[in-house]
Protein backbone atom coordinates (compact mmCIF):
# COMPACT_ATOMS: atom_id res chain seq x y z
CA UNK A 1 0.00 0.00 0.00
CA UNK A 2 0.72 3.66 -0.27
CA UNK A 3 1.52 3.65 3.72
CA UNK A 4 4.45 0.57 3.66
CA UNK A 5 1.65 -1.82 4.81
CA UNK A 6 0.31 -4.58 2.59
CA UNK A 7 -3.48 -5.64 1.91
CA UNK A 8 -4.59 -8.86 2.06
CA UNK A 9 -5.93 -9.95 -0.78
CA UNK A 10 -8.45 -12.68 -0.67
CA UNK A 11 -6.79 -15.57 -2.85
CA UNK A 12 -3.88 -13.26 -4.18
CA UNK A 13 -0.86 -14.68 -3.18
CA UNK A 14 2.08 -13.60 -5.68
CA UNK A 15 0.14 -14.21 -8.69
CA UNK A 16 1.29 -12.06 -11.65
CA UNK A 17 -1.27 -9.58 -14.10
CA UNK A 18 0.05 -9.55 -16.94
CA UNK A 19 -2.08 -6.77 -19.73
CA UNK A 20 -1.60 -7.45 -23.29
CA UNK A 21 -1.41 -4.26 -25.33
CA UNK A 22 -2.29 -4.63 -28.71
CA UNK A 23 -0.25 -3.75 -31.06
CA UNK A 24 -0.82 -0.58 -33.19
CA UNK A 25 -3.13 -0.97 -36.23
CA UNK A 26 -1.36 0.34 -39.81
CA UNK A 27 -4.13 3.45 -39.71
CA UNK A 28 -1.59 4.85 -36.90
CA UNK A 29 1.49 4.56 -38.89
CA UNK A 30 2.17 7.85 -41.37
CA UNK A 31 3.70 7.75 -44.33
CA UNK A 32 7.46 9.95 -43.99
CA UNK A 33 7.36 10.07 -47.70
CA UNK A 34 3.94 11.12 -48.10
CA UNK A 35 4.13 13.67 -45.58
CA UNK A 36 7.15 15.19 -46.42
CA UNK A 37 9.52 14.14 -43.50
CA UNK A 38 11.60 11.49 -44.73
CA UNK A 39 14.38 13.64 -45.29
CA UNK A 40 14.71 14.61 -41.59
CA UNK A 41 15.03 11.08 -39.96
CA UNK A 42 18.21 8.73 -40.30
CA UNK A 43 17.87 5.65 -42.91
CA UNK A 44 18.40 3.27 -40.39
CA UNK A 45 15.36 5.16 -38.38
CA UNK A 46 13.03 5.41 -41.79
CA UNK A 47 13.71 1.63 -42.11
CA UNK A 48 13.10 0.57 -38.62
CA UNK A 49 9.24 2.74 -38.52
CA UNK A 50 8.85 1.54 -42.04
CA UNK A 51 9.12 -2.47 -40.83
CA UNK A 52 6.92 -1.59 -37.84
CA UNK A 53 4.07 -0.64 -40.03
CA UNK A 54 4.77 -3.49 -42.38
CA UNK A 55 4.11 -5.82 -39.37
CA UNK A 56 1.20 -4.15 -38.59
CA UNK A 57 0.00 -3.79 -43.04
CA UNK A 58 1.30 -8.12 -42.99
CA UNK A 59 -1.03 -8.57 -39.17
CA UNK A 60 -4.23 -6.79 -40.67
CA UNK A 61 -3.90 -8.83 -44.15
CA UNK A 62 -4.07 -12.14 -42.44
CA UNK A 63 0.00 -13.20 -42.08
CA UNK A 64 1.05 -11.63 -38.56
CA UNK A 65 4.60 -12.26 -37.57
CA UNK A 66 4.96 -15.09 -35.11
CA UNK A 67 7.47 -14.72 -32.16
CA UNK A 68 10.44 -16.87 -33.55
CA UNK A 69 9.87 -15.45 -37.39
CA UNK A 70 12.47 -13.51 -38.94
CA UNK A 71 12.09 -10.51 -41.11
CA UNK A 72 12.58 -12.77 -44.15
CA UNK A 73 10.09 -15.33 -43.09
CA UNK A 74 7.47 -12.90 -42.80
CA UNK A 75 8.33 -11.39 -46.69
CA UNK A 76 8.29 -14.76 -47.65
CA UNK A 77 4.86 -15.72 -46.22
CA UNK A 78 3.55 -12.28 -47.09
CA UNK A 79 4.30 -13.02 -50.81
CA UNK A 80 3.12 -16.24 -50.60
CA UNK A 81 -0.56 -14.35 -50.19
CA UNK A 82 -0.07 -11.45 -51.66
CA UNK A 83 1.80 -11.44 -55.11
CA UNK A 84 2.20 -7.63 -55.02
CA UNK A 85 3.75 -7.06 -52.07
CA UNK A 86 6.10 -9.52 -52.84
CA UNK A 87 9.12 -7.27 -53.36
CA UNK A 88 8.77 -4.84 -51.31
CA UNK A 89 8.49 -7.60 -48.37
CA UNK A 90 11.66 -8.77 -49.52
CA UNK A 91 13.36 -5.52 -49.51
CA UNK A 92 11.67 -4.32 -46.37
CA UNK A 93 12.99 -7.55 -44.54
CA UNK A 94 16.63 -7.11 -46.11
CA UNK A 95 16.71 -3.28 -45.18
CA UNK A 96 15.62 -4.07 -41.78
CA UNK A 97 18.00 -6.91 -41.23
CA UNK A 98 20.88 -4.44 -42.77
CA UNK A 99 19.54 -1.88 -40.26
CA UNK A 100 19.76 -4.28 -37.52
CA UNK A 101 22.78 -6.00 -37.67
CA UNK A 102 25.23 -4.13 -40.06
CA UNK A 103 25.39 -0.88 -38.99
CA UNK A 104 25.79 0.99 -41.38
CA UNK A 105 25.31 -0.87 -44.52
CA UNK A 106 22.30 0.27 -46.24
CA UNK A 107 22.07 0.39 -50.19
CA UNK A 108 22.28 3.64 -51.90
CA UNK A 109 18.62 2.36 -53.19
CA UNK A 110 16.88 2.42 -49.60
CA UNK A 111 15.28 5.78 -49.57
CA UNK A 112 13.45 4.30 -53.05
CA UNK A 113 12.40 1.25 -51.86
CA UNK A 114 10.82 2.10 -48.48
CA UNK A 115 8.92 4.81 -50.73
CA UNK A 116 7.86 2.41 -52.56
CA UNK A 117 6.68 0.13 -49.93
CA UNK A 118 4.83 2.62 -48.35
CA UNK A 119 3.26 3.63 -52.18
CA UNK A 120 2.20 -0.75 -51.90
CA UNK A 121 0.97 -0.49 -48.24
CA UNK A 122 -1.03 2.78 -48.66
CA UNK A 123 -2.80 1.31 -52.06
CA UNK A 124 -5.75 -0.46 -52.57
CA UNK A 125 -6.61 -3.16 -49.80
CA UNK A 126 -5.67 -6.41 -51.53
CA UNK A 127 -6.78 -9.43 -49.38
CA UNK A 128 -4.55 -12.16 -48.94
CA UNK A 129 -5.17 -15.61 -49.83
């Protein structure tokens, strides 16, 4: 309690709450090319936002990232449903994995491609199969 003394709980010994927050829905993601500020985050930072809202654009299309799933095993099940996403999952994933674990070592090409993703994600709803 607020005073140093405990309550006693009827049937709550040291038993845990744990609240699940859901994750953010796509709708809450903006696009930084769209909306002009691209240009004022880091690549590494455009790529990392940019894979967030492709988890959340993969979860709302029926293919949400499991826990153990890499970046490339999500592309790869996202183009398994959804032919026209299928590059830009692959990219995304490589970008992201770049970002992640070789500082540093982002293509000359990133800026296009995460426009283009976002140009894919922001088009017409396609529903995956």
């Amino acid at each position: 309690g607020l005073w140093g003394r405990k309550k006693n709980v009827p049937g709550g010994g040291d038993e845990s709450v744990v609240i699940q927050v859901p994750p953010a829905p796509f709708s809450t993601f903006a696009d930084p090319f769209a909306t002009g500020v691209a240009g004022r985050y880091p690549l590494e930072e455009l790529v990392r936002y940019s894979f967030e809202a492709f988890e959340a654009w993969s979860r709302e299309h029926g293919c949400e990232r499991k826990a153990d799933q890499t970046p490339h095993e999500l592309a790869r099940d996202v183009a398994k449903l959804n032919a026209p996403m299928a590059a830009d999952a692959r990219n995304l994933a490589e970008l992201y994995s770049r970002a992640a674990f070789a500082q540093g070592e982002l293509p000359d090409t990133a800026r296009e491609q995460l426009a283009h993703a976002w140009q894919t994600m922001r088009g017409p709803m396609r529903e995956l199969r």
